[in-house]
C-alpha atoms as a PDB file:
ATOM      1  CA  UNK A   1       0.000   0.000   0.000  1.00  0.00           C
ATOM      2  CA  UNK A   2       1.749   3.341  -1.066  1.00  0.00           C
ATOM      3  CA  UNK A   3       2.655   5.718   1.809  1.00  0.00           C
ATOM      4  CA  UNK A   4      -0.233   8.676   2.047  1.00  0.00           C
ATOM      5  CA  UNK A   5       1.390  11.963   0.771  1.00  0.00           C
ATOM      6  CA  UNK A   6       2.950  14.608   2.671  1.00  0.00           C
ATOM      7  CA  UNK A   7       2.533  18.284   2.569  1.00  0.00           C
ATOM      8  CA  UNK A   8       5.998  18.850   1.568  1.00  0.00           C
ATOM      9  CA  UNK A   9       6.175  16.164  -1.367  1.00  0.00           C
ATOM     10  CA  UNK A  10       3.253  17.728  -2.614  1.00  0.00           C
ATOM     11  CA  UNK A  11       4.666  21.040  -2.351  1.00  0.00           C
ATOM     12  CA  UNK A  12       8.007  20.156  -4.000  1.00  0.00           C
ATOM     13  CA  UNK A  13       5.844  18.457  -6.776  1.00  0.00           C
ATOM     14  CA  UNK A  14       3.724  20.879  -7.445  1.00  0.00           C
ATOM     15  CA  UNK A  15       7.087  23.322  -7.504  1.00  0.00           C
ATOM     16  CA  UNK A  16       8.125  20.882 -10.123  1.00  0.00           C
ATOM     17  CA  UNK A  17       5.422  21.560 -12.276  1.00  0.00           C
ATOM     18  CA  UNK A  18       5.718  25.066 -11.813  1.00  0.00           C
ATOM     19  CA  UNK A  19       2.808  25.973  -9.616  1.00  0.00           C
ATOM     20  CA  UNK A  20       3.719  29.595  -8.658  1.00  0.00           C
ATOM     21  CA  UNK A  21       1.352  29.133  -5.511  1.00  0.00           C
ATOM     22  CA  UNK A  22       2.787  25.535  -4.912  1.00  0.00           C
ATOM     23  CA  UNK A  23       2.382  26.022  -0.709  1.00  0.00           C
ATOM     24  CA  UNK A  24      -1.282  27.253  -0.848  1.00  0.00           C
ATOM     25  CA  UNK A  25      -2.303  24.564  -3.313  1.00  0.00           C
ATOM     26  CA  UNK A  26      -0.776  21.735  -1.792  1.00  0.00           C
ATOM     27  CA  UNK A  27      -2.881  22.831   1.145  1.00  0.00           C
ATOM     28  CA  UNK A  28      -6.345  22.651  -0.551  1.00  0.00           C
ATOM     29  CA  UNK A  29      -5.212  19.282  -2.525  1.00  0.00           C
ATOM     30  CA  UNK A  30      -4.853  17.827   0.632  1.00  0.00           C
ATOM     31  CA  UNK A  31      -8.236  19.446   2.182  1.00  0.00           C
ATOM     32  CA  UNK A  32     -10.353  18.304  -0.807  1.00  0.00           C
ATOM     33  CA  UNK A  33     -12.129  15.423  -1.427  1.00  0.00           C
ATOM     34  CA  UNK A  34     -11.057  12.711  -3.243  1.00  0.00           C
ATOM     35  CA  UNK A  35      -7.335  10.550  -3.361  1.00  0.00           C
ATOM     36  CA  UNK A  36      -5.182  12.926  -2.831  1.00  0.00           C
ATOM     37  CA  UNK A  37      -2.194  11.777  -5.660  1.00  0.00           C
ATOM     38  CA  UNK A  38      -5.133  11.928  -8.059  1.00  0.00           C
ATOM     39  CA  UNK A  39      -5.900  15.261  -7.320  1.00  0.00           C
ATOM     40  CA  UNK A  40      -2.211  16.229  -7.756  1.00  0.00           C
ATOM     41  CA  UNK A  41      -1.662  14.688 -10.630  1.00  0.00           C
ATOM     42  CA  UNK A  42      -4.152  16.699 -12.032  1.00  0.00           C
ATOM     43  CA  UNK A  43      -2.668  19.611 -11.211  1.00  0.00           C
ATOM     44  CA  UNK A  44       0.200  18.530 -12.171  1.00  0.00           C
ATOM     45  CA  UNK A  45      -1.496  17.466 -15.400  1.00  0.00           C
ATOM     46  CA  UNK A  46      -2.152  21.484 -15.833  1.00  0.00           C
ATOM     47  CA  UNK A  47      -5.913  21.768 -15.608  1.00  0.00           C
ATOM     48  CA  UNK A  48      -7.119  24.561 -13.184  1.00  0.00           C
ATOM     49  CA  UNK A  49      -6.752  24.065  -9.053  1.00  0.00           C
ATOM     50  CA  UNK A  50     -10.833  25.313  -9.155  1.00  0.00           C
ATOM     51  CA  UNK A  51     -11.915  22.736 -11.071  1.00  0.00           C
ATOM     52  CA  UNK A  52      -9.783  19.831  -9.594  1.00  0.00           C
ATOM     53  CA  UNK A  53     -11.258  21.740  -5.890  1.00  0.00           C
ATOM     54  CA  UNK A  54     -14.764  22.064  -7.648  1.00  0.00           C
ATOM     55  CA  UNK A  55     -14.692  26.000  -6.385  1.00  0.00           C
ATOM     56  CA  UNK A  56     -13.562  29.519  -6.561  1.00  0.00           C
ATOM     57  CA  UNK A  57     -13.281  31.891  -4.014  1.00  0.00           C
ATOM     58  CA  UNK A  58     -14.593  35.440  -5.156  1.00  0.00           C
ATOM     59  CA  UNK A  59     -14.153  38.093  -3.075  1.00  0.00           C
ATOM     60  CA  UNK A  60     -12.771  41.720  -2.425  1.00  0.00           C
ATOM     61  CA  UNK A  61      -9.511  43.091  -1.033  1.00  0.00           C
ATOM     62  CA  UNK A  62     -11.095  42.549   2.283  1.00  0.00           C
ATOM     63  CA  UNK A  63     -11.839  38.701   2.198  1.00  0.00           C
ATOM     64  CA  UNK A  64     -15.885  39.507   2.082  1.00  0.00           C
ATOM     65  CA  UNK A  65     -17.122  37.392  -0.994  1.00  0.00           C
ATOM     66  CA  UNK A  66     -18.563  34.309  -2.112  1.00  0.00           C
ATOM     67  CA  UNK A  67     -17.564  30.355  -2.794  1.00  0.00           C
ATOM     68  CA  UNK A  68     -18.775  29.535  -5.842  1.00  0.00           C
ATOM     69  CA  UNK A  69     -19.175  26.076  -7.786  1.00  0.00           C
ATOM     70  CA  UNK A  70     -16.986  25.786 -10.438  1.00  0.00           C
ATOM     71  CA  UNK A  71     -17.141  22.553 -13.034  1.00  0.00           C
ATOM     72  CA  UNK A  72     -14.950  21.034 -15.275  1.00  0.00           C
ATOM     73  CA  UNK A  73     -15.235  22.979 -18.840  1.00  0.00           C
ATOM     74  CA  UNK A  74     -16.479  26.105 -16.862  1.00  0.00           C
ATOM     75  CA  UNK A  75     -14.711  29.373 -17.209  1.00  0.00           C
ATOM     76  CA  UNK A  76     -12.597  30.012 -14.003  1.00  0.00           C
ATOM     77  CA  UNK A  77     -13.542  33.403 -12.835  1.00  0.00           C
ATOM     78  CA  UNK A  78     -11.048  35.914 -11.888  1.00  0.00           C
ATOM     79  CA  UNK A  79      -9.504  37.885  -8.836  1.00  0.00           C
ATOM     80  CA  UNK A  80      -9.339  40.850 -10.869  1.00  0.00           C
ATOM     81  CA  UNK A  81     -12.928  40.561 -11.897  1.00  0.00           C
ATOM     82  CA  UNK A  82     -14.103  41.857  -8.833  1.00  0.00           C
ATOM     83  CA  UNK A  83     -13.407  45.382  -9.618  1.00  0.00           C
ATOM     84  CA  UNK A  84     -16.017  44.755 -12.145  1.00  0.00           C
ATOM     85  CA  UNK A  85     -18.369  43.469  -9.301  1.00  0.00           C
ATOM     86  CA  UNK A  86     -17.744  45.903  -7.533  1.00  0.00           C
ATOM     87  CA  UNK A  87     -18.715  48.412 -10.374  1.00  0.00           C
ATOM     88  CA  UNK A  88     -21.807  46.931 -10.594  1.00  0.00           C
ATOM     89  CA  UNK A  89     -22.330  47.148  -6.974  1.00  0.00           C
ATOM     90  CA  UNK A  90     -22.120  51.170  -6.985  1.00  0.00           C
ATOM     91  CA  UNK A  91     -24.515  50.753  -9.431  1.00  0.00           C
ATOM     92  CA  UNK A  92     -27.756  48.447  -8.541  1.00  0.00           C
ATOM     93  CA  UNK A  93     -30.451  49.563  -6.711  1.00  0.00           C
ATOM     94  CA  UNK A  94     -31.294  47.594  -3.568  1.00  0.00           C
ATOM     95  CA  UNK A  95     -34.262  46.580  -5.680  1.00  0.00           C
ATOM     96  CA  UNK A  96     -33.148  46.871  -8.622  1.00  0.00           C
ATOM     97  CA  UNK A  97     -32.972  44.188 -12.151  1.00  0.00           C
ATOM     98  CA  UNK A  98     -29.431  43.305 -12.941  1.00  0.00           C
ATOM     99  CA  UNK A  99     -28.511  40.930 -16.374  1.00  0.00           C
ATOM    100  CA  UNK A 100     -25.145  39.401 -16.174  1.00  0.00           C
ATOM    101  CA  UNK A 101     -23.996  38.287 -19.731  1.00  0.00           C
ATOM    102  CA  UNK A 102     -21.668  35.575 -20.303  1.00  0.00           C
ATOM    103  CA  UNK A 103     -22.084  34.394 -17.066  1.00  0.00           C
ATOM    104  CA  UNK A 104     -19.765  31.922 -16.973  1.00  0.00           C
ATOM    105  CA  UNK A 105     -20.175  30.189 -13.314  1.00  0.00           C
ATOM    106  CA  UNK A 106     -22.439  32.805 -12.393  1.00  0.00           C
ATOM    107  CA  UNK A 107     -19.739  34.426  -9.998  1.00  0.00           C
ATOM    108  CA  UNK A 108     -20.306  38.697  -9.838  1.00  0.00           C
ATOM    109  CA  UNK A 109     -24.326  37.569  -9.290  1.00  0.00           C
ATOM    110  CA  UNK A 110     -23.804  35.608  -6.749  1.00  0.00           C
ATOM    111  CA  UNK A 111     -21.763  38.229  -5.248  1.00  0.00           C
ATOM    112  CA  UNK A 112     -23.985  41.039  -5.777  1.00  0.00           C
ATOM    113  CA  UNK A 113     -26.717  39.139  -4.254  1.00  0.00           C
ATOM    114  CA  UNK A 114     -24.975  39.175  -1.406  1.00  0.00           C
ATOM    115  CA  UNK A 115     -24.814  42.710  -1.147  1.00  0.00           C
ATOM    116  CA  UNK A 116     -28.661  43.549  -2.625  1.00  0.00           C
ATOM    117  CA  UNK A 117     -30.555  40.546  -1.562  1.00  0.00           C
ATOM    118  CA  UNK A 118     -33.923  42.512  -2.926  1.00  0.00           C
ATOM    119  CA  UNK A 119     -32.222  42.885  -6.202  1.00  0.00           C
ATOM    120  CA  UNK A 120     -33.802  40.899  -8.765  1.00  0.00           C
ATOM    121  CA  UNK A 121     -31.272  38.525 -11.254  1.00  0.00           C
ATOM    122  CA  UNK A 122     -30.915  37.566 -14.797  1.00  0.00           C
ATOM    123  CA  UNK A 123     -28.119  35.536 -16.352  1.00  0.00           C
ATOM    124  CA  UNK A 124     -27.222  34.066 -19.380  1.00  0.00           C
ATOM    125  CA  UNK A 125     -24.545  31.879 -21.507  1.00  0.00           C
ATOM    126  CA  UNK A 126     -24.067  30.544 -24.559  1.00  0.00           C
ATOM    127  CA  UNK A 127     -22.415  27.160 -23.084  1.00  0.00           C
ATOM    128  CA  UNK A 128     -24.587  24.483 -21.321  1.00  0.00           C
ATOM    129  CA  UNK A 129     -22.200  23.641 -19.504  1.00  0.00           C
ATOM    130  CA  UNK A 130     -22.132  27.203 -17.858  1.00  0.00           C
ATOM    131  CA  UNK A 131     -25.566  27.605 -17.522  1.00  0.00           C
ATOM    132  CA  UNK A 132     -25.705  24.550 -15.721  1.00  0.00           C
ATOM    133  CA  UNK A 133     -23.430  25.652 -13.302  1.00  0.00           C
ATOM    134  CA  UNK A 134     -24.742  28.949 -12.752  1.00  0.00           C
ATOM    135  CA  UNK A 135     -27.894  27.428 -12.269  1.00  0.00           C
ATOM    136  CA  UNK A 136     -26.454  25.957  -8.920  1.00  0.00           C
ATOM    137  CA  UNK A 137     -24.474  28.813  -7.928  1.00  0.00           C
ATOM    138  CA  UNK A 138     -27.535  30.966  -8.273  1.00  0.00           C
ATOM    139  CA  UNK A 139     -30.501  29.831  -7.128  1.00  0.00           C
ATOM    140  CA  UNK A 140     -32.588  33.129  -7.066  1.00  0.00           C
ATOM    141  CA  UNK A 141     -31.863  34.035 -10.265  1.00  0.00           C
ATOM    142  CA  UNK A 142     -33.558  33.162 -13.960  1.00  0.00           C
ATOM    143  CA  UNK A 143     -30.680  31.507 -15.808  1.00  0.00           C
ATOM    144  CA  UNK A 144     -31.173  31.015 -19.351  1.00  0.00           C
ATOM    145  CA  UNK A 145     -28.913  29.573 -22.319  1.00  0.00           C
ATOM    146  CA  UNK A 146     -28.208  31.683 -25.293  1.00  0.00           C
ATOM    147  CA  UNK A 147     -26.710  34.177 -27.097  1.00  0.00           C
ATOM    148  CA  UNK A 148     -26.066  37.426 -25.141  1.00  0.00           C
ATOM    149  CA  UNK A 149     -29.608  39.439 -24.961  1.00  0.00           C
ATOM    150  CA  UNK A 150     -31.230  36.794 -27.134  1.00  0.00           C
ATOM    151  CA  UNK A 151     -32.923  34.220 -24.939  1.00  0.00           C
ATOM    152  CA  UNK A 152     -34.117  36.756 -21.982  1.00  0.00           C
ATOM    153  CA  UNK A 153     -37.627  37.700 -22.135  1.00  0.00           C
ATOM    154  CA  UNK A 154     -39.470  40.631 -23.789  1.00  0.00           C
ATOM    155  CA  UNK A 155     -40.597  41.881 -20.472  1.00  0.00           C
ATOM    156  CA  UNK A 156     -36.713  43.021 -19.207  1.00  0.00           C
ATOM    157  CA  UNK A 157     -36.798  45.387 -22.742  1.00  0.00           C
ATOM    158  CA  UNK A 158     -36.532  48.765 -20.843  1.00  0.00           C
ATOM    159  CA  UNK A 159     -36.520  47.969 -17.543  1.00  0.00           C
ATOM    160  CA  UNK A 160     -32.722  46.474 -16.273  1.00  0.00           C
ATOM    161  CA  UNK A 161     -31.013  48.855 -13.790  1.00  0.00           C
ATOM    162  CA  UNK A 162     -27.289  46.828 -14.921  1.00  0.00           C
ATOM    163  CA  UNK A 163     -26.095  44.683 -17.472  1.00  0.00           C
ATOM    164  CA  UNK A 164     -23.052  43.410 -16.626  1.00  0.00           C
ATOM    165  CA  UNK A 165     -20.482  41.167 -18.401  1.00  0.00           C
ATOM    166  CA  UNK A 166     -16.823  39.841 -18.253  1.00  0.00           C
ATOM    167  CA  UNK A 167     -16.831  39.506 -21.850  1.00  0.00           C
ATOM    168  CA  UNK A 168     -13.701  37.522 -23.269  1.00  0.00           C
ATOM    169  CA  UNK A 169     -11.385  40.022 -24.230  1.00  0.00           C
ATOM    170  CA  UNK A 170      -8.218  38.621 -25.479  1.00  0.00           C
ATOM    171  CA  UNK A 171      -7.362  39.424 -28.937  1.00  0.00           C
ATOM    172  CA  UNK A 172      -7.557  35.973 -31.073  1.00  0.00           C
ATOM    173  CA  UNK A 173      -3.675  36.539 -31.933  1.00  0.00           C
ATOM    174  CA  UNK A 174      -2.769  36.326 -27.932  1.00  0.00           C
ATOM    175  CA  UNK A 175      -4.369  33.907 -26.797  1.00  0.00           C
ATOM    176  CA  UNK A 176      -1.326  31.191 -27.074  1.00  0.00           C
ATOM    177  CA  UNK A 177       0.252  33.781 -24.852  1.00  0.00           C
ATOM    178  CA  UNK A 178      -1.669  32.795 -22.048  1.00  0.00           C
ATOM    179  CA  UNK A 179      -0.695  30.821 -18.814  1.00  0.00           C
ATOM    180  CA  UNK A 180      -1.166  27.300 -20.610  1.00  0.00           C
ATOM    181  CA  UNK A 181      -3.826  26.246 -17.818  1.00  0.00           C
ATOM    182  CA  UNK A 182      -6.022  28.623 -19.004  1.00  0.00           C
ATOM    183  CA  UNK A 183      -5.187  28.260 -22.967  1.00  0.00           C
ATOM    184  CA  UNK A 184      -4.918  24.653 -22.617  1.00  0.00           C
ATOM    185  CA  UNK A 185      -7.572  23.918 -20.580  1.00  0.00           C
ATOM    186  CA  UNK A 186     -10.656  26.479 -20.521  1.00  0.00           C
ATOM    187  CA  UNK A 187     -13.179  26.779 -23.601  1.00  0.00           C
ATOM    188  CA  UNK A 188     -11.834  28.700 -26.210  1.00  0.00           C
ATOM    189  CA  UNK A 189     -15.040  30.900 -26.801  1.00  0.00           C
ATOM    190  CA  UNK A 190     -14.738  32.154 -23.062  1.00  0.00           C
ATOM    191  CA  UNK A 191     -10.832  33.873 -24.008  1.00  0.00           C
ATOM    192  CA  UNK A 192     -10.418  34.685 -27.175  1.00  0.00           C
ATOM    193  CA  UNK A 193     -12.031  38.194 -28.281  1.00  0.00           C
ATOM    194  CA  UNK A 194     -11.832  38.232 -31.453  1.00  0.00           C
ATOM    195  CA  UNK A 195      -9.390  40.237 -33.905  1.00  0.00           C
ATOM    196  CA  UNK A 196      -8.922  43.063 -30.868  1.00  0.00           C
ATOM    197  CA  UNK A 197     -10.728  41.532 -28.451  1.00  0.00           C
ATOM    198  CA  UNK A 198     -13.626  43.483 -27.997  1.00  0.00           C
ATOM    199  CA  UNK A 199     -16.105  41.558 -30.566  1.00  0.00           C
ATOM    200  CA  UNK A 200     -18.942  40.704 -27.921  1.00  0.00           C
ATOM    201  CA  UNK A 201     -18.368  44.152 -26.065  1.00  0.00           C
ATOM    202  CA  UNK A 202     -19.392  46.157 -29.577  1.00  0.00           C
ATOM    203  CA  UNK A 203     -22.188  43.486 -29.665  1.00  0.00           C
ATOM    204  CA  UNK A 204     -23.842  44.092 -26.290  1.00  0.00           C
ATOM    205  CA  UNK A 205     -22.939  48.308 -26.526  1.00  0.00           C
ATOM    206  CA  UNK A 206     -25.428  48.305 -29.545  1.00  0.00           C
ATOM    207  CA  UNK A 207     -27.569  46.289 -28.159  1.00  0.00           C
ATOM    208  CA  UNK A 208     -27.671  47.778 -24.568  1.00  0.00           C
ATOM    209  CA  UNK A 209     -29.623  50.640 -24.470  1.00  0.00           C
ATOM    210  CA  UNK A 210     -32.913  49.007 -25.598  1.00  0.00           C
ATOM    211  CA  UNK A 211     -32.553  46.745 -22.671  1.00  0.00           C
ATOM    212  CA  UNK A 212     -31.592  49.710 -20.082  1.00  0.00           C
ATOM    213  CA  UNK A 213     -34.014  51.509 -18.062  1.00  0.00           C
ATOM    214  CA  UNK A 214     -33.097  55.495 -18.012  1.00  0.00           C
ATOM    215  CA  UNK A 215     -30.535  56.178 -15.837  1.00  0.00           C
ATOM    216  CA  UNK A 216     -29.284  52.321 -16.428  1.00  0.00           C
ATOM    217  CA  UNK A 217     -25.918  51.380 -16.329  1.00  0.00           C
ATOM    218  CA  UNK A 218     -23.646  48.278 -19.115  1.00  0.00           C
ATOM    219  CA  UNK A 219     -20.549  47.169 -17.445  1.00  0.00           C
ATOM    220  CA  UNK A 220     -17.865  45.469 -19.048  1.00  0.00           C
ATOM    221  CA  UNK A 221     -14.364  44.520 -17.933  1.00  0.00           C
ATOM    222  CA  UNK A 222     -11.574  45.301 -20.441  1.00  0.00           C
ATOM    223  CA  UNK A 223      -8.090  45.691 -20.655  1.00  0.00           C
ATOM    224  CA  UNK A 224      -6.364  49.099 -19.838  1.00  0.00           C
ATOM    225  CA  UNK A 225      -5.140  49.612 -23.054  1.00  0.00           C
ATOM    226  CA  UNK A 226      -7.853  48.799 -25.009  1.00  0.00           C
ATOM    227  CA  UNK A 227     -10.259  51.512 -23.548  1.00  0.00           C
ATOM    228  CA  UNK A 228     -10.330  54.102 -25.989  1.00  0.00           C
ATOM    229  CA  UNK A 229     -11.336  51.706 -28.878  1.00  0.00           C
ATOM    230  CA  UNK A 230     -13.711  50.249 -26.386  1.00  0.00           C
ATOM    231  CA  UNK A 231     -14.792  53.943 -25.366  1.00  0.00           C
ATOM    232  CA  UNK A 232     -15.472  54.718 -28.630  1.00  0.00           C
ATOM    233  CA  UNK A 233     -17.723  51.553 -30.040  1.00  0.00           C
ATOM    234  CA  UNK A 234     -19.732  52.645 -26.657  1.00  0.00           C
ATOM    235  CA  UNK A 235     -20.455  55.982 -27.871  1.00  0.00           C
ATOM    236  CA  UNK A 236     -21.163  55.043 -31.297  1.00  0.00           C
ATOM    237  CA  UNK A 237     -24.220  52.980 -29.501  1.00  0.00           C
ATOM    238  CA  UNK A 238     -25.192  56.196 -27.835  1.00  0.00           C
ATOM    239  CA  UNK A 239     -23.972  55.693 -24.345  1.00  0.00           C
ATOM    240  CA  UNK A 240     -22.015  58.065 -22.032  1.00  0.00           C
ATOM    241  CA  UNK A 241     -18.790  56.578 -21.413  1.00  0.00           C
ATOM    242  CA  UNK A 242     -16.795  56.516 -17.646  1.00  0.00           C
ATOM    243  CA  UNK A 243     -13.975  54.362 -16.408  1.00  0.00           C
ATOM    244  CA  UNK A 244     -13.330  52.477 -13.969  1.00  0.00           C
ATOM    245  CA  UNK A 245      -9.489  51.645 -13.374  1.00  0.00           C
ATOM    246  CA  UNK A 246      -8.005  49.745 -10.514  1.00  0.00           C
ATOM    247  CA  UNK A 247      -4.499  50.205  -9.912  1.00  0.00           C
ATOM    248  CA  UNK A 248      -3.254  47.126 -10.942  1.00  0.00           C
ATOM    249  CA  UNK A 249      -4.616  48.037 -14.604  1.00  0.00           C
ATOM    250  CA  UNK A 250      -7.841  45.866 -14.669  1.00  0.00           C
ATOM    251  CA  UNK A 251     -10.432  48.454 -16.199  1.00  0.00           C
ATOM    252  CA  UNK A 252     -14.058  48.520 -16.417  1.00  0.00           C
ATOM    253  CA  UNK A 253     -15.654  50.728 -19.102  1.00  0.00           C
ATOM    254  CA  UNK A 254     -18.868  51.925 -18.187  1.00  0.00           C
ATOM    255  CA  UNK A 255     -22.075  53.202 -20.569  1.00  0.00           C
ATOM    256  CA  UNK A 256     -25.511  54.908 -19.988  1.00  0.00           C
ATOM    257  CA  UNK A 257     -27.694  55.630 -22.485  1.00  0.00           C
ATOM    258  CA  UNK A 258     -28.016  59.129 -23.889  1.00  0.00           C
ATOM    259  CA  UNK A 259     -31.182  60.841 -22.005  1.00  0.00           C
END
């Protein structure tokens, strides 16, 4: 019978493989359910420590956020991707109707909910698999399959406080650039952008403002440098265009329609 594994072979393995976070994982390996040198290997293997885990952790600077289910062939959601959260925070009414786009595991609703439990919540992806799993992370919310605005109902036209979205926004040509457990691993459709990344943000600017309410608010997290081309395919849909720029560079452009 092999001897069980040891917090410091799994660290130095998980060095090894070049796990930049090799103490903290080796941690939750051994934590989670499941034989343990499986679960390594895994890792080891490349695919993503949520998935192998079967959660996320999002939350602010503070620690104050949510655990969220993550599955196998589900889009990993991000640290950073709480500024956008957060965003959308400033902007929801305590009773207010938020749509989150591309929803991926269903992560910023689940945190928003959180904070405005009277809010009421929409979500929608174009991959089963993701709807699936937002279905579980969000309980409270209608989650429906499809393409952007296409598969929520008539009755939202004109009356959402927030759409929000963590769009994929890496250009097409960049995407082998990134950390191979996210380019080898996560569904292509929830990275790559298109030629300059911002294919599905010009999609759901022109299609925003006959979903807004006045005074409504479209969210979308973006890269720093691509915010002026962003900036400007939001004002050629009519919206007012802010910023919102954390100081480690992760931006979220921010549109209300034109009284």
């Amino acid at each position: 019978m092999p001897e069980p594994l040891t917090y410091d072979a799994v660290v130095t393995t998980l060095r090894a493989a070049g796990c930049v976070y090799a103490e903290d994982e080796a941690a939750l390996l051994l934590a989670a359910d499941g034989d343990p040198a499986a679960l390594v290997a895994r890792r080891v293997a490349g695919e993503p420590l949520e998935w192998i885990l079967g959660w996320a952790s999002f939350a602010d600077e503070a620690g104050h956020g949510v655990r969220v289910v993550v599955r196998p062939g589900v889009f990993v959601p991000r640290g950073r991707t709480i500024e956008l959260a957060l965003a959308a925070a400033d902007a929801l009414p305590p009773d207010g109707v938020l749509v989150e786009l591309c929803c991926g595991s269903g992560a910023i609703s689940a945190f928003l909910h959180q904070l405005a439990p009277g809010a009421h919540f929409h979500a929608a992806d174009i991959d089963p698999l993701a709807v699936a799993c937002a279905r579980e992370n969000l309980p409270f919310a209608e989650v429906v399959e499809g393409d952007l605005f296409a598969p929520l109902p008539s009755s939202l036209r004109g009356a959402v406080d927030v759409v929000v979205a963590n769009t994929p926004y890496v250009p097409s040509d960049q995407v082998t650039l990134m950390p191979p457990e996210a380019r080898d691993h996560e569904p292509l459709h929830t990275l790559d952008g298109g030629l300059d990344g911002l294919h599905l943000l010009r999609r759901i600017a022109a299609e925003a403002g006959a979903w807004l309410r006045p005074g409504g608010t479209v969210l979308i997290e973006i890269s720093e440098t691509q915010y002026d081309v962003a900036a400007a395919a939001f004002e050629a849909a009519g919206l007012v265009t802010s910023a919102r720029i954390d100081p480690d560079g992760t931006t979220v452009i921010i549109g209300t329609p034109v009284d």
